[in-house]
C-alpha atoms as a PDB file:
ATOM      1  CA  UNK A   1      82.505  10.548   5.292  1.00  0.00           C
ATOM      2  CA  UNK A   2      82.240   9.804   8.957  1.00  0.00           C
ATOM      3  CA  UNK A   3      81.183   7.052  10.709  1.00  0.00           C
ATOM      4  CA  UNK A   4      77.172   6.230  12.094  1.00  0.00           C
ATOM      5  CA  UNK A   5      76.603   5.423  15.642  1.00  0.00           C
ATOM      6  CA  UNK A   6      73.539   5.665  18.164  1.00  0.00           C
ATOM      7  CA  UNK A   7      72.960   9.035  18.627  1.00  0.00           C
ATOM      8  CA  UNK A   8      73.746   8.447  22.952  1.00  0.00           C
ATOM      9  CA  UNK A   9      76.531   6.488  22.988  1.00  0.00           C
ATOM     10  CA  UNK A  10      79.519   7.691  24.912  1.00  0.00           C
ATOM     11  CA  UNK A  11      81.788   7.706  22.714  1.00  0.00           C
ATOM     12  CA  UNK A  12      80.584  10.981  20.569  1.00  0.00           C
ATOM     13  CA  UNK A  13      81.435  13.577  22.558  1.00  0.00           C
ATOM     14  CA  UNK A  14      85.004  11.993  22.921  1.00  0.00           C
ATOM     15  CA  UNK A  15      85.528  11.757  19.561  1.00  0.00           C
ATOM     16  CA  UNK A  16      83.727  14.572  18.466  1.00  0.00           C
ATOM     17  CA  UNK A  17      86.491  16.728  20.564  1.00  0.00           C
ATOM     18  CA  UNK A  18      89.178  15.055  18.741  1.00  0.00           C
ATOM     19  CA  UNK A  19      87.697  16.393  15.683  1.00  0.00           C
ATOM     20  CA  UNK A  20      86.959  12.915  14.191  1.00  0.00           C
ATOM     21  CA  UNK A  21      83.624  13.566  11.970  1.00  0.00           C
ATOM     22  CA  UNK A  22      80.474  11.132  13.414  1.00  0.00           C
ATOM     23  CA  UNK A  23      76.976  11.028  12.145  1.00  0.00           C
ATOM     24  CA  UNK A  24      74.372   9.972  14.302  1.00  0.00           C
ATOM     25  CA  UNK A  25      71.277   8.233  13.229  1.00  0.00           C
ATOM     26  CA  UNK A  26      69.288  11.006  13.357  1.00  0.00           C
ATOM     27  CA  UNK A  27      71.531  12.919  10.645  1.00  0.00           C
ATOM     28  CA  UNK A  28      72.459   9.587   8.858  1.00  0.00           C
ATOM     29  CA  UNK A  29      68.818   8.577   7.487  1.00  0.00           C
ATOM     30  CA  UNK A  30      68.630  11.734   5.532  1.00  0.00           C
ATOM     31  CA  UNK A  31      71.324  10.605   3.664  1.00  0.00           C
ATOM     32  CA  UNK A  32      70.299   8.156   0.603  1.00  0.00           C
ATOM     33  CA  UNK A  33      73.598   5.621  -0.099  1.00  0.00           C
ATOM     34  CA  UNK A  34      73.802   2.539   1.398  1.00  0.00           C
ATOM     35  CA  UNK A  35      76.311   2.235   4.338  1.00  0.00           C
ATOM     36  CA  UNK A  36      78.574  -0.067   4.977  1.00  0.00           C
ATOM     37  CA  UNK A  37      76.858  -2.449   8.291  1.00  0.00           C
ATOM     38  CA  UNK A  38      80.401  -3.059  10.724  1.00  0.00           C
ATOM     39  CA  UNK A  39      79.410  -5.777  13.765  1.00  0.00           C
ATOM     40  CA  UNK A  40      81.418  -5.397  16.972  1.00  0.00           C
ATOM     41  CA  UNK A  41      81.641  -8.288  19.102  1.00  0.00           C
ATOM     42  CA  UNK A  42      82.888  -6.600  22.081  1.00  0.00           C
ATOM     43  CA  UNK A  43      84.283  -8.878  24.342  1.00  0.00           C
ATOM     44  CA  UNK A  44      86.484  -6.705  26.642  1.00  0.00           C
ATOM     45  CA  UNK A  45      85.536  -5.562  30.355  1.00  0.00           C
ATOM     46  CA  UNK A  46      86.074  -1.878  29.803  1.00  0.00           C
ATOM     47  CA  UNK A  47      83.211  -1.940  26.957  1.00  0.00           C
ATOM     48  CA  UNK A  48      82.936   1.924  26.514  1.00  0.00           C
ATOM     49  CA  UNK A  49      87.009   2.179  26.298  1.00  0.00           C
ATOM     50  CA  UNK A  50      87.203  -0.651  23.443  1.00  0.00           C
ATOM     51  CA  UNK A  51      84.243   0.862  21.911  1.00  0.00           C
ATOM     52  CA  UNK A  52      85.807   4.559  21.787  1.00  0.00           C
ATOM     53  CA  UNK A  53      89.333   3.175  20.622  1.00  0.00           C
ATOM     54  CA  UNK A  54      87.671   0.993  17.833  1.00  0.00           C
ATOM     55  CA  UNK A  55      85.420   3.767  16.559  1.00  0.00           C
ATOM     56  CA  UNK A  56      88.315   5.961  17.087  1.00  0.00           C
ATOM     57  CA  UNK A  57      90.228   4.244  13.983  1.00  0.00           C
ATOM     58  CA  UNK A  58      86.878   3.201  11.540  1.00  0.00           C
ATOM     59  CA  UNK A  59      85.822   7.159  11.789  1.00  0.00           C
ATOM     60  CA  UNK A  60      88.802   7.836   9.314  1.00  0.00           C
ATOM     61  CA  UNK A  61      87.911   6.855   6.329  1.00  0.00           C
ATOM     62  CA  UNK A  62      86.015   8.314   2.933  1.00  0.00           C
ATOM     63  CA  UNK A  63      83.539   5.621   3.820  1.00  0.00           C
ATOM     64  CA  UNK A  64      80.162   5.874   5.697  1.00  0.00           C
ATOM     65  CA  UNK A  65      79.907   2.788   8.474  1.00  0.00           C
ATOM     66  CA  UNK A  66      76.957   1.756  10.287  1.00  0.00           C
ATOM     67  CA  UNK A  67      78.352   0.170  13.504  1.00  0.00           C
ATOM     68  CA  UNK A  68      76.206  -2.221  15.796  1.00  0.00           C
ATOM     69  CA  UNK A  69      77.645  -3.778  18.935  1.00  0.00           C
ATOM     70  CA  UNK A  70      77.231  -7.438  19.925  1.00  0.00           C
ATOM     71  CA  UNK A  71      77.463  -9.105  23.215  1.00  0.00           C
ATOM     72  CA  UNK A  72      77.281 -12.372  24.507  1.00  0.00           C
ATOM     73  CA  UNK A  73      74.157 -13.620  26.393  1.00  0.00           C
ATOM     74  CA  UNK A  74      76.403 -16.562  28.357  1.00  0.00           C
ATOM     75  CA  UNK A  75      78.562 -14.376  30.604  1.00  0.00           C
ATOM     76  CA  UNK A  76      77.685 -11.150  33.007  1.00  0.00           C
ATOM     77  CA  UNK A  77      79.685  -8.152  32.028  1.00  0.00           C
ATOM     78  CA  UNK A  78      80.712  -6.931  35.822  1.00  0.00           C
ATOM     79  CA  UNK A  79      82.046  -3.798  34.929  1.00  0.00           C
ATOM     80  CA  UNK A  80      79.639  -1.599  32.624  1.00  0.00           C
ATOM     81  CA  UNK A  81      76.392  -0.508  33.346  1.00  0.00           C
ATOM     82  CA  UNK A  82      73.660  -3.056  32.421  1.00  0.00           C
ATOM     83  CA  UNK A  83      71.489  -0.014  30.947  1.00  0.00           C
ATOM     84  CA  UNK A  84      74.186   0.938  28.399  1.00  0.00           C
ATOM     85  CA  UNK A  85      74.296  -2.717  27.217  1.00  0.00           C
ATOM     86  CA  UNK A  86      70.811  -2.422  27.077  1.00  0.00           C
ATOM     87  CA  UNK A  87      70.898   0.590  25.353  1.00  0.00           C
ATOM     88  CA  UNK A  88      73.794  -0.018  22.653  1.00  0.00           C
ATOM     89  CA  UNK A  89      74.153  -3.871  22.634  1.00  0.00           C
ATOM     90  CA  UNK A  90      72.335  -6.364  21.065  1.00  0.00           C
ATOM     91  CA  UNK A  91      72.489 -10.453  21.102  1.00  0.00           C
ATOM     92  CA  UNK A  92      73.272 -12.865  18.719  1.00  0.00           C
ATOM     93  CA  UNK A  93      69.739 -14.294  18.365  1.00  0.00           C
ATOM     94  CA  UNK A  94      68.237 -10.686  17.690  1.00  0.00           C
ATOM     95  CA  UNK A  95      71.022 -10.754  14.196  1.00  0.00           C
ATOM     96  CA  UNK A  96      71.064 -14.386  13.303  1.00  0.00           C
ATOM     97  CA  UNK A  97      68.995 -13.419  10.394  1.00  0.00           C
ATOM     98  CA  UNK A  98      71.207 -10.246   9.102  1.00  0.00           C
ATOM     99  CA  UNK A  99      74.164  -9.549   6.668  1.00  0.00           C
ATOM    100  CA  UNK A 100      77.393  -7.416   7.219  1.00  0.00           C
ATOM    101  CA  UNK A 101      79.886  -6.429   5.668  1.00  0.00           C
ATOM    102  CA  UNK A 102      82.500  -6.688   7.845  1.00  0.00           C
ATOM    103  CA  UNK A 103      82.574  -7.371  11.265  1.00  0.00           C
ATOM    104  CA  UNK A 104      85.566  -7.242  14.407  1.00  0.00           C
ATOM    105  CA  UNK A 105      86.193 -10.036  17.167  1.00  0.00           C
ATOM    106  CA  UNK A 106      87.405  -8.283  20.159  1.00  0.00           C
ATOM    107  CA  UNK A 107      90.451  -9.701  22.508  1.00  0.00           C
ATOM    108  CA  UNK A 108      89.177 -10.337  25.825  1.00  0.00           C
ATOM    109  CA  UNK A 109      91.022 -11.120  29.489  1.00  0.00           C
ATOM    110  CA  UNK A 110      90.672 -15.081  29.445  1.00  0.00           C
ATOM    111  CA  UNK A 111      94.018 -16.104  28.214  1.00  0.00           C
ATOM    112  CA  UNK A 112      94.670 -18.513  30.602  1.00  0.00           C
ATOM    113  CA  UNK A 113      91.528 -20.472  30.662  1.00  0.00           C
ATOM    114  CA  UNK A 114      91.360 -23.106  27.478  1.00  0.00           C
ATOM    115  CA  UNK A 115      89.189 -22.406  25.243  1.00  0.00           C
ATOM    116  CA  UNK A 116      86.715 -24.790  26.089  1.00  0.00           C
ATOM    117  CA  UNK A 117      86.366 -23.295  30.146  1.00  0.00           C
ATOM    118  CA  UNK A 118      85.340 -19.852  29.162  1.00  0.00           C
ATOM    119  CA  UNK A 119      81.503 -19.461  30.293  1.00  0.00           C
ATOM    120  CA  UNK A 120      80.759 -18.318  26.853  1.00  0.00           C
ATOM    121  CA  UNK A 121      82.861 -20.309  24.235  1.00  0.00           C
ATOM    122  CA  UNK A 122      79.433 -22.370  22.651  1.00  0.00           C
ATOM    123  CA  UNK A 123      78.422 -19.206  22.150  1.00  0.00           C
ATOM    124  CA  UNK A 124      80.945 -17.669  20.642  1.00  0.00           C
ATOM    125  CA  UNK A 125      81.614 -20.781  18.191  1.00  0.00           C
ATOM    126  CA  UNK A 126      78.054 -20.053  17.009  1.00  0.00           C
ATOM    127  CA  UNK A 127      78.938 -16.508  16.299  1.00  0.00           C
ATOM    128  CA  UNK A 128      82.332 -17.697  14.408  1.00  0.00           C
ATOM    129  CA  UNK A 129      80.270 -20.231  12.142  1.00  0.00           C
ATOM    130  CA  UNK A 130      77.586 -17.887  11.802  1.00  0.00           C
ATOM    131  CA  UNK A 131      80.268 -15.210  10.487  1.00  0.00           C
ATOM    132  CA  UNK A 132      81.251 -17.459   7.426  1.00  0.00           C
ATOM    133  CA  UNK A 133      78.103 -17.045   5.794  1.00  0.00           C
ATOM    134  CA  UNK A 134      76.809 -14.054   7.136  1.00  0.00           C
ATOM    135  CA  UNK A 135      79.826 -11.509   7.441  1.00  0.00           C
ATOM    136  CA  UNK A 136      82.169 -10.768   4.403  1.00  0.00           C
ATOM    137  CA  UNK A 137      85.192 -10.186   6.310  1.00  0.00           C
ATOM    138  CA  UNK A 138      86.076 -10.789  10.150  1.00  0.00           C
ATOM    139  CA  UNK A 139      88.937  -8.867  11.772  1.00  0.00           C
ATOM    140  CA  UNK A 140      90.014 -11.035  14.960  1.00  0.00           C
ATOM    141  CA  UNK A 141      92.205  -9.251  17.851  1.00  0.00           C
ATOM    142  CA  UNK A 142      94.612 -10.429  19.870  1.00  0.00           C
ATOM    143  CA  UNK A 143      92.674 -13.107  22.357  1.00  0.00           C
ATOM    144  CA  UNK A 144      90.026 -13.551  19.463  1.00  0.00           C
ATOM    145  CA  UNK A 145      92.245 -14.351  17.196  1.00  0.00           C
ATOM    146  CA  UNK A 146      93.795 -17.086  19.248  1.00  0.00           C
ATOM    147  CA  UNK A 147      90.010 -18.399  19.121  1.00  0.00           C
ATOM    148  CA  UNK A 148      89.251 -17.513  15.685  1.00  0.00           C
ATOM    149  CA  UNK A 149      92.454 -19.640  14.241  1.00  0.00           C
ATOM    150  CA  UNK A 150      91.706 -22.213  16.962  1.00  0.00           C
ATOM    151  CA  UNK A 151      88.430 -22.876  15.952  1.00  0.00           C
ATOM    152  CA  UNK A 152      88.379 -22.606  12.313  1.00  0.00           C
ATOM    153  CA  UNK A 153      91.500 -24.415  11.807  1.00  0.00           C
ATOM    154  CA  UNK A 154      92.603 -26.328  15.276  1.00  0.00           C
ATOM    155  CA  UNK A 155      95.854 -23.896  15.679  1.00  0.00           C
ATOM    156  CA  UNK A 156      96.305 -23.987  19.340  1.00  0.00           C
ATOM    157  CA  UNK A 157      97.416 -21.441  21.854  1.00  0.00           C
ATOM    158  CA  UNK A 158     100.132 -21.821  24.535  1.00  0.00           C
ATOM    159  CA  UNK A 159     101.407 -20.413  27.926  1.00  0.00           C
ATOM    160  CA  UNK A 160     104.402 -17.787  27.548  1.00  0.00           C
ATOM    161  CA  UNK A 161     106.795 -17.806  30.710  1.00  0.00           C
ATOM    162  CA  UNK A 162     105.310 -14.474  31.495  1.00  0.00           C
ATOM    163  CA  UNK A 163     102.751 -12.071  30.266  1.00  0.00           C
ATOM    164  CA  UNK A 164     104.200 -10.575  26.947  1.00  0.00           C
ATOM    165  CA  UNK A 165     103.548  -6.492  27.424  1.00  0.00           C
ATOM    166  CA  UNK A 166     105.058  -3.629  25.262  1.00  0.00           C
ATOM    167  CA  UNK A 167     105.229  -2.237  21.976  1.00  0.00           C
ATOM    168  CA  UNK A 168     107.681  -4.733  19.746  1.00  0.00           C
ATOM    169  CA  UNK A 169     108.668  -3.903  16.336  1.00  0.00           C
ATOM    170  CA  UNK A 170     107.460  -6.042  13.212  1.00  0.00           C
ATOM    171  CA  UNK A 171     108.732  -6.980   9.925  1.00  0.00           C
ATOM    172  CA  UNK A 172     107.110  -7.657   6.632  1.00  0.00           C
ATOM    173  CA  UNK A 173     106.627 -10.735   5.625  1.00  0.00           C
ATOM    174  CA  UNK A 174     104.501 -10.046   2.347  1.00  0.00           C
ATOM    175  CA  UNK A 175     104.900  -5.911   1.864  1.00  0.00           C
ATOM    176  CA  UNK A 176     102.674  -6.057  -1.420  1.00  0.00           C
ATOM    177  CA  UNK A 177      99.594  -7.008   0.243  1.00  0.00           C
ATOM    178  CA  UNK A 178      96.943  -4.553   0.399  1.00  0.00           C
ATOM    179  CA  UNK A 179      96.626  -4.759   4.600  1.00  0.00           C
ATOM    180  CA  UNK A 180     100.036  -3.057   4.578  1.00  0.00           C
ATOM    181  CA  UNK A 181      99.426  -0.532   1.770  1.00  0.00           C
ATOM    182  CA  UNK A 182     101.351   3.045   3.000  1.00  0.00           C
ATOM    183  CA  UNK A 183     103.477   0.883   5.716  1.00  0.00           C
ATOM    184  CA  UNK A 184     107.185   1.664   6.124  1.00  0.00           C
ATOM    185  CA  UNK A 185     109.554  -1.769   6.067  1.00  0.00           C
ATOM    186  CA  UNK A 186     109.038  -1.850   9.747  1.00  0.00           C
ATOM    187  CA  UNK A 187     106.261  -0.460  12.500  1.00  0.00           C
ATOM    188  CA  UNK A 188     105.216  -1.134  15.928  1.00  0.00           C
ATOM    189  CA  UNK A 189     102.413  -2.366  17.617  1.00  0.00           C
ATOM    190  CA  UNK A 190     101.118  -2.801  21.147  1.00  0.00           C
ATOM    191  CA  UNK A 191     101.051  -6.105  22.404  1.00  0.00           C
ATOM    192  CA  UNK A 192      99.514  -7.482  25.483  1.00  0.00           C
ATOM    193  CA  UNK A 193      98.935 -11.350  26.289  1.00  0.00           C
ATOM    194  CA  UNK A 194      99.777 -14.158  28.274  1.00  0.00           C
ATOM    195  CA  UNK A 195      99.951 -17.254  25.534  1.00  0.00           C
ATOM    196  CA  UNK A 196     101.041 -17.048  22.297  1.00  0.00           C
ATOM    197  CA  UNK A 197      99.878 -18.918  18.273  1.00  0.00           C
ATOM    198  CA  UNK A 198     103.298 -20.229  17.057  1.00  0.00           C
ATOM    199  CA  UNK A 199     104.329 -19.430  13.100  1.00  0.00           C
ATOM    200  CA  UNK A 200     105.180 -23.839  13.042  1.00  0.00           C
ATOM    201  CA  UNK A 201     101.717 -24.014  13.716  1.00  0.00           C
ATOM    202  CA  UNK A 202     100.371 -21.624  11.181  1.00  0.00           C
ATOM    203  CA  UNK A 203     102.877 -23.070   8.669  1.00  0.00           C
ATOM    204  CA  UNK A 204     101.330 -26.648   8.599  1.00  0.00           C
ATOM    205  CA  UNK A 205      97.911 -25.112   7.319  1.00  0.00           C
ATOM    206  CA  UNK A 206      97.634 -23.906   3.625  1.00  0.00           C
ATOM    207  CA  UNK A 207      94.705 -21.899   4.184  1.00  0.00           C
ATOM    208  CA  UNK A 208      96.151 -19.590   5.993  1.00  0.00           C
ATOM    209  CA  UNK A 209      99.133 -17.313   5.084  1.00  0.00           C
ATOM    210  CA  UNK A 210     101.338 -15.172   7.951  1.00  0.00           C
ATOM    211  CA  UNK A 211     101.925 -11.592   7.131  1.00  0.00           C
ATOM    212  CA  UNK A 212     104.102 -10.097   9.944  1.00  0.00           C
ATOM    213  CA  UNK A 213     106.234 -11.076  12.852  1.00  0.00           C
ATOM    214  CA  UNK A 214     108.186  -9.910  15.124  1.00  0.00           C
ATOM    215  CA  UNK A 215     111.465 -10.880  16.521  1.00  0.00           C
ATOM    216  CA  UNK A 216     109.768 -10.831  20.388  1.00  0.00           C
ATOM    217  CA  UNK A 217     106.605 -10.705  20.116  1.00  0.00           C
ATOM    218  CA  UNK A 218     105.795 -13.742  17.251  1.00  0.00           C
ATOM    219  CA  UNK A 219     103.534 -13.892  14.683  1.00  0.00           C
ATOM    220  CA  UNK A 220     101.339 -10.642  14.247  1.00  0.00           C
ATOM    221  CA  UNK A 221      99.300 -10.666  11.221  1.00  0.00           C
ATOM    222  CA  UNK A 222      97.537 -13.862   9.737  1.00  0.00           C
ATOM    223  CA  UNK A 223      95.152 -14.038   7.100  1.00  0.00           C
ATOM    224  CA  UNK A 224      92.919 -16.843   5.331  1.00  0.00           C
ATOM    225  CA  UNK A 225      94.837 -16.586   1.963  1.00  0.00           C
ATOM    226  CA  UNK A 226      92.480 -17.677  -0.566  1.00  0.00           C
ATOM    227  CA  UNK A 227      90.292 -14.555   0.172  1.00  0.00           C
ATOM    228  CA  UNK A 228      91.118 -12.670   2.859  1.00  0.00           C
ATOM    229  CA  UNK A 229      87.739 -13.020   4.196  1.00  0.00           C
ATOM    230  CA  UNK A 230      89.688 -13.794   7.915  1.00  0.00           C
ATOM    231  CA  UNK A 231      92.089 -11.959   9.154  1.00  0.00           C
ATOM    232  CA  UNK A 232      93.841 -12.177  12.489  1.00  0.00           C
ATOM    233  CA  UNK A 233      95.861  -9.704  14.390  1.00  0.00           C
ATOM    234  CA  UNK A 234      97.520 -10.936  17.547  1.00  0.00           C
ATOM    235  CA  UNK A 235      98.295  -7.498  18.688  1.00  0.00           C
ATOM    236  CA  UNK A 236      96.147  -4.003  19.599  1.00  0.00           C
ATOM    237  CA  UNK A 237      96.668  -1.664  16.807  1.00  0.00           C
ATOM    238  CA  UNK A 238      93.698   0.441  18.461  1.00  0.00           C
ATOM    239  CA  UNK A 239      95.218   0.651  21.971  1.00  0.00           C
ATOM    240  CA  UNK A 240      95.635   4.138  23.415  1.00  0.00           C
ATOM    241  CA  UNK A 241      98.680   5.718  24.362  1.00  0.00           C
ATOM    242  CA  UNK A 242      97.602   5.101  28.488  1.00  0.00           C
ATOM    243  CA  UNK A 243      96.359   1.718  27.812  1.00  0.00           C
ATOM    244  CA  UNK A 244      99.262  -0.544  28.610  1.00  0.00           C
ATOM    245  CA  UNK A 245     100.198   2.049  30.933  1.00  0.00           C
ATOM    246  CA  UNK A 246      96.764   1.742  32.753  1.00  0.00           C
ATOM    247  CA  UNK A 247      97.378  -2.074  32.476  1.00  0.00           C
ATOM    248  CA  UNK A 248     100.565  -2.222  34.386  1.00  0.00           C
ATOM    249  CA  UNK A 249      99.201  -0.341  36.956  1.00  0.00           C
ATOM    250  CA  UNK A 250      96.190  -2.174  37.921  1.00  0.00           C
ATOM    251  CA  UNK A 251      98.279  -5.162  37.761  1.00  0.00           C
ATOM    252  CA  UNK A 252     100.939  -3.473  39.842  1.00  0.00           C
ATOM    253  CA  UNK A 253      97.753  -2.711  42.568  1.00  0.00           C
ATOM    254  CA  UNK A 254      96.694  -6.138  42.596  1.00  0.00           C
ATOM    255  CA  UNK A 255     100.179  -7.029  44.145  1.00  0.00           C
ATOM    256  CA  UNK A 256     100.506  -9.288  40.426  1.00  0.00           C
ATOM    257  CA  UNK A 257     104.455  -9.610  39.578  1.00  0.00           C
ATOM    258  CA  UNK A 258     104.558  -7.662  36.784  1.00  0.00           C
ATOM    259  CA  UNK A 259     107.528  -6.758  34.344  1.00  0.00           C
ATOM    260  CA  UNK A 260     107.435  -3.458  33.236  1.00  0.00           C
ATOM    261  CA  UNK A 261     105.662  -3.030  29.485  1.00  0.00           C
ATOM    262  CA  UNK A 262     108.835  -3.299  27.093  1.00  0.00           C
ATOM    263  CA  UNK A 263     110.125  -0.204  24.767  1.00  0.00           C
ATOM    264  CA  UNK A 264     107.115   1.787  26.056  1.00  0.00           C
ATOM    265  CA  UNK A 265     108.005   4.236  28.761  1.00  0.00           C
ATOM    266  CA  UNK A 266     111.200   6.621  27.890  1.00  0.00           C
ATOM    267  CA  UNK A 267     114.478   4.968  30.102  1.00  0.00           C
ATOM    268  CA  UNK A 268     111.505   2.567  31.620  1.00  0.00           C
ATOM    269  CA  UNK A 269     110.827   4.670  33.706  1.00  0.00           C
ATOM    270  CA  UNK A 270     107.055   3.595  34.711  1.00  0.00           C
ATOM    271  CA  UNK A 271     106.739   7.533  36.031  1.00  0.00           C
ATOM    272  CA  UNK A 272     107.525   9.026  32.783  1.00  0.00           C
ATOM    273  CA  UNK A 273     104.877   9.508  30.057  1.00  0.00           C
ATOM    274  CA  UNK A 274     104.753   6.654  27.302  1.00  0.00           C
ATOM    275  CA  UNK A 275     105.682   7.780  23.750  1.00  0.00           C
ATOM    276  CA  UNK A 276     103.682   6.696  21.115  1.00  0.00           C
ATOM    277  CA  UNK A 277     105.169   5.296  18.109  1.00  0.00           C
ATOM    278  CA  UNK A 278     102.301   2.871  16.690  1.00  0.00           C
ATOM    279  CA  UNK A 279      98.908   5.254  16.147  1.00  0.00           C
ATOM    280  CA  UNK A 280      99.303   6.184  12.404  1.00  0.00           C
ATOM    281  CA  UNK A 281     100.075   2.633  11.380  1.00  0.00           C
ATOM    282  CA  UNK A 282      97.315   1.340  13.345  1.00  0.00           C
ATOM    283  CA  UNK A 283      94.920   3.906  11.751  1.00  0.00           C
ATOM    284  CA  UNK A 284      96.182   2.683   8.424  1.00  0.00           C
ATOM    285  CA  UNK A 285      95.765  -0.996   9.207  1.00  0.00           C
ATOM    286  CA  UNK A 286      91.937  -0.400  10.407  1.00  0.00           C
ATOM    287  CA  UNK A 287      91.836   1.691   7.244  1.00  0.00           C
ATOM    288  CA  UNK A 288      93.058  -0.630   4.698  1.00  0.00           C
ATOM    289  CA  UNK A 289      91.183  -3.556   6.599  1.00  0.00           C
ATOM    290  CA  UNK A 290      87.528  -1.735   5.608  1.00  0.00           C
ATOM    291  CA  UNK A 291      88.730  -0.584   2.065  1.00  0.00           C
ATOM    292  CA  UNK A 292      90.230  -3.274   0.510  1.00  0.00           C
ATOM    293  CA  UNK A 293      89.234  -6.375   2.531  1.00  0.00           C
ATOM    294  CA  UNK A 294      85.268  -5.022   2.698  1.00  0.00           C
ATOM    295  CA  UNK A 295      84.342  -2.061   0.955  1.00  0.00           C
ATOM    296  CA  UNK A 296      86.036  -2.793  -2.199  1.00  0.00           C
ATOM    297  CA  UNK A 297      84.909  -6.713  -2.099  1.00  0.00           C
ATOM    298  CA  UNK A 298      81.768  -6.804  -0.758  1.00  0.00           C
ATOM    299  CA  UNK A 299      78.338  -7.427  -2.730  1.00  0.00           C
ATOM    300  CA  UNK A 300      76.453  -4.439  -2.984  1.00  0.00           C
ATOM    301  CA  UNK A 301      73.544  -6.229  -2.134  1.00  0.00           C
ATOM    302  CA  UNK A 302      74.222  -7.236   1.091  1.00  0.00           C
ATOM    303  CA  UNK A 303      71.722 -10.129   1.276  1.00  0.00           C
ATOM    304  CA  UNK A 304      74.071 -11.907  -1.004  1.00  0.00           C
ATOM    305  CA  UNK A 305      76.837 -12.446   1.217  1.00  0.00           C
ATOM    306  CA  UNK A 306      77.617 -16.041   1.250  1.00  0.00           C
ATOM    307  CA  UNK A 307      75.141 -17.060  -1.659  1.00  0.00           C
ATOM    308  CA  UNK A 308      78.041 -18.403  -3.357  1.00  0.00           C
END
């Protein structure tokens, strides 16, 4: 089954030439089974990147997913085109009122502001409380799910010595669980931050139960135990091969002092091509996150979500 989008956005022909199967609306409504409804809070600068690697991952599936895009009303995006947020984004007070089944929390590049100085954190606490009766399950990345476990349970964030770049290799902490269903003992992810959650943290609260970790790159994988209706990945399971690669770079340009991303370029050599090593068990973490954590869980009516 593939997954619905507008029938304009960007994304389609790139995916489309990968050979991942997309419906657009025009195709979908002839179809009579209800979707699954996916909310993207896209919080990221480079909107129509995020939105192509996200998409990217969700199109692989058995599953058909309706896929809206949320933005915040607080802050200016700079660097996309006002008419293709106008076109493909809407705001929280136009879906207040609406139900999904699942819905993803974008990182964004505000790390070293606290939480409270971003221009739109009210905001995005109303979207967080609004998720825990209106959204079955919530996948947090990397910068939101520093906020998601800060503001739902108080776990702060802190400063690392330097920005924490590379793909690190992670461990199992709890193999059985169906996030990790198809995983080998080990696998790698990208990473990309500048503050950390620590697992002492995490420990102290019983909701919440810690997956995966990594020797340098921390705690990985969190989720609310009691029903996996939260789940928080401190990493980028959806980056592309050229992302951390396009990272460094602009970093490098704005005369930033910059360490090269760790056990990604061959001999780190920044002039070589990266090697990827993390795409299929990304894929089968954004997998496994809509099978078993929505699509097998959620009401079939979707107005019920959070009527009990």
């Amino acid at each position: 089954m593939p997954i619905k989008i507008p029938n304009q956005l960007p994304a389609t022909p790139i995916l489309e030439s990968e050979n991942i199967f997309v419906m657009t609306e025009t195709r979908a409504v002839r179809q009579d089974i209800r979707p699954l409804r996916l909310l993207i809070l896209n919080l990221m600068p480079t909107k129509i990147i995020t939105e192509t690697q996200l998409l990217r991952k969700l199109s692989n599936s058995p599953l058909q997913v309706e896929v809206e895009f949320l933005q915040t009303i607080s802050h200016i995006s700079k660097n996309v085109d006002p008419q293709h947020l106008a076109s493909f984004y809407t705001s929280f007070e136009k879906i207040r009122d609406k139900h999904y089944d699942g819905m993803i929390i974008t990182g964004a590049p505000v790390e070293n502001l606290e939480f409270e100085d971003v221009d739109y954190w009210q905001e995005l606490c109303k979207i967080m409380q609004w998720t825990t009766q209106n959204v079955f399950s919530t996948l947090h990345i990397c910068w939101g799910a520093q906020a998601g476990l800060f503001y739902h349970y108080g776990v702060p964030k802190y400063p690392l010595p330097a920005k924490l770049s590379g793909i690190f290799r992670h461990k199992l902490l709890r193999p059985e669980t169906r996030l990790f269903r198809g995983f080998d003992d080990e696998f790698y992810m990208p990473h990309s931050c500048y503050t950390e959650v620590r697992e002492a943290d995490i420990k102290n609260i019983s909701e919440l139960e810690i997956l995966s970790v990594s020797d340098e790159a921390g705690v990985c994988v969190v989720v609310k135990s009691v029903d996996n209706r939260r789940v928080f990945i401190t990493g980028h399971p959806e980056y592309d091969a050229d992302t951390l690669s396009l990272e460094y770079f602009r970093d490098v340009k704005k005369g930033l002092q910059i360490d090269v991303p760790k056990n990604y370029f061959p001999n780190n050599d920044p002039t070589a091509p990266p090697c990827v090593n993390w795409r299929a068990h990304g894929q089968l973490m954004y997998s496994n996150w809509l099978n078993y954590y929505v699509y097998q869980s959620t009401p079939y009516d979707i107005n019920e979500i959070g009527s009990k």
